[in-house]
C-alpha atoms as a PDB file:
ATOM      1  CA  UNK A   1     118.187 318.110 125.922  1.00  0.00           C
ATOM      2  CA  UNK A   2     120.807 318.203 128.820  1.00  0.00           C
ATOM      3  CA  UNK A   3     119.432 320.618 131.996  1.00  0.00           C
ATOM      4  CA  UNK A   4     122.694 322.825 132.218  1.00  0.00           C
ATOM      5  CA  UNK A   5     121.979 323.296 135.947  1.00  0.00           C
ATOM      6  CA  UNK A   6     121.543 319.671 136.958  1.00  0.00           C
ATOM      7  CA  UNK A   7     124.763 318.328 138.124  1.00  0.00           C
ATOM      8  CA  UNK A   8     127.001 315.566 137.133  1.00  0.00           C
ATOM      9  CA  UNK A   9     127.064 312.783 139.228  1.00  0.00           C
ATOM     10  CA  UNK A  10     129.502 310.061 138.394  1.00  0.00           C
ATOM     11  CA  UNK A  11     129.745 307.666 141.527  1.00  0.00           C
ATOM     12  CA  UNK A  12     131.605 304.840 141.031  1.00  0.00           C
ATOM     13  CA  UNK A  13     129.736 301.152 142.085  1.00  0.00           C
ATOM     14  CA  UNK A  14     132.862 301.187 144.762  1.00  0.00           C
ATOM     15  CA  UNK A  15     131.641 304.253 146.124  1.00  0.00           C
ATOM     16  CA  UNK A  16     127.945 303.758 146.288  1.00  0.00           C
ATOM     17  CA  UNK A  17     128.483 300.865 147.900  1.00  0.00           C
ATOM     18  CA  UNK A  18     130.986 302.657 150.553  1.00  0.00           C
ATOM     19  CA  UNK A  19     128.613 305.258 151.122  1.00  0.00           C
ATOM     20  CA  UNK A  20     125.510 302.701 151.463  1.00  0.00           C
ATOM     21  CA  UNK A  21     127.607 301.065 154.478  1.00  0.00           C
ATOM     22  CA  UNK A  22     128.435 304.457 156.054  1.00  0.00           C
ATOM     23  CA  UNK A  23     125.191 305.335 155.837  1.00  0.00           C
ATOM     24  CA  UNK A  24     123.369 302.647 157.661  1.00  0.00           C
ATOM     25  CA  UNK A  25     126.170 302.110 159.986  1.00  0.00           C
ATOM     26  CA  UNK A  26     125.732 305.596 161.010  1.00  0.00           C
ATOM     27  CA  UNK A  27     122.057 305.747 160.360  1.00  0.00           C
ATOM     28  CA  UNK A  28     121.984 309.278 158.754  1.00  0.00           C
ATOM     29  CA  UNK A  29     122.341 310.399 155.307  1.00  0.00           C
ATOM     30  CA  UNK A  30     123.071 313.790 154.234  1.00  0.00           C
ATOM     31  CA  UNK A  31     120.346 316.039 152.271  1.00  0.00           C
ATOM     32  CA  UNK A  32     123.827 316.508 149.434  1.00  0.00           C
ATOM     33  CA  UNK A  33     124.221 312.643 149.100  1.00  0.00           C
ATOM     34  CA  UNK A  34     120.322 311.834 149.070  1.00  0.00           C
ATOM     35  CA  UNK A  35     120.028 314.583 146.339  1.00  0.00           C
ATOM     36  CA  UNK A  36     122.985 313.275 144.456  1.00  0.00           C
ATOM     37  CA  UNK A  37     121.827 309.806 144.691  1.00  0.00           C
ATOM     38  CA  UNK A  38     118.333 311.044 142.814  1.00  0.00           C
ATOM     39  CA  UNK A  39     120.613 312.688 140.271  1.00  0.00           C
ATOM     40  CA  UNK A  40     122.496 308.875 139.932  1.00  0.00           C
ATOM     41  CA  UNK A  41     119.853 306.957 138.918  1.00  0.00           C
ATOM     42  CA  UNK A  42     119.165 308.761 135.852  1.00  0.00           C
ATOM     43  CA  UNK A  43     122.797 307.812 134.496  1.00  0.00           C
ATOM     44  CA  UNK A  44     122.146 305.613 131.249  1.00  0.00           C
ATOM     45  CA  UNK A  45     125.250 303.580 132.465  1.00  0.00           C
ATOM     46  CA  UNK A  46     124.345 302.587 136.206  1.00  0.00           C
ATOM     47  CA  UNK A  47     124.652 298.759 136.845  1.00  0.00           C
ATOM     48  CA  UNK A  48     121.784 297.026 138.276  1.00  0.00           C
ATOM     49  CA  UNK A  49     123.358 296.581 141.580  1.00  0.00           C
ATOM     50  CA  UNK A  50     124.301 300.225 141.938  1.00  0.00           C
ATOM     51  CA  UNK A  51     120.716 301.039 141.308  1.00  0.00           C
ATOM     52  CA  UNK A  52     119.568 298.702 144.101  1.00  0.00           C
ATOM     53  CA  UNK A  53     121.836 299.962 146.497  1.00  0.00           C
ATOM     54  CA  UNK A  54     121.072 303.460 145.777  1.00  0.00           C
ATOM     55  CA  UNK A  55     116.976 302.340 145.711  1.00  0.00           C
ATOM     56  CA  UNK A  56     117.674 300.898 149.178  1.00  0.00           C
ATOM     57  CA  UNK A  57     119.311 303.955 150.793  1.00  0.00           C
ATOM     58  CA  UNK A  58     116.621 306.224 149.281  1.00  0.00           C
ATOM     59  CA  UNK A  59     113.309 303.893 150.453  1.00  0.00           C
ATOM     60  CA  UNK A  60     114.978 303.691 154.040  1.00  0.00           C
ATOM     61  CA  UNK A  61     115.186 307.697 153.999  1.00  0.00           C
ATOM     62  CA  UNK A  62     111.426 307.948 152.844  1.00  0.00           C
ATOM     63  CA  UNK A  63     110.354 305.506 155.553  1.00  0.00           C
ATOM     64  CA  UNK A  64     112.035 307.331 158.359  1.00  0.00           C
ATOM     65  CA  UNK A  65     114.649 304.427 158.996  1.00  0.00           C
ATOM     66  CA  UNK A  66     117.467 307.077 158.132  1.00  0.00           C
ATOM     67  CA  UNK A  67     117.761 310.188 159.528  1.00  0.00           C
ATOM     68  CA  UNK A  68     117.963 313.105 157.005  1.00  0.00           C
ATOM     69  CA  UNK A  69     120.578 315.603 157.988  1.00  0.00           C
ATOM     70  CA  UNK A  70     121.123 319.091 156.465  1.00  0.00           C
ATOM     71  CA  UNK A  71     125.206 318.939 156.596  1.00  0.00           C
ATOM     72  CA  UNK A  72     128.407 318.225 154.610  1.00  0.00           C
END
């Protein structure tokens, strides 16, 4: 049963991996991409890598080593 108000996220492995260097070079992470990252992992069709990057990027927001920023 798909959740009809649940996004779709489709972010290529190109992209993740863009936004994972972004990210850390600027040491911030929006609350949209953290949310959409979530929403990622649950595709059936994410590659391994993509899954650690995104796993990365989400542990170094829980531990504080990003900062979380409400903007676009």
């Amino acid at each position: 049963m798909e959740n009809a108000n649940l996004p779709q996220v489709s972010l290529l492995e190109s992209s993740i991996a863009e936004l994972f260097t972004q990210v850390f070079q600027e040491g911030k992470i929006t609350l949209t991409a953290s949310y959409s990252l979530i929403a990622a992992l649950m595709n059936p069709s994410l590659s391994e890598a993509e899954e650690d990057l995104i796993n990365r990027l989400l542990y170094a927001a829980r531990r504080g080593r990003l900062k979380v920023v409400d903007e676009f």
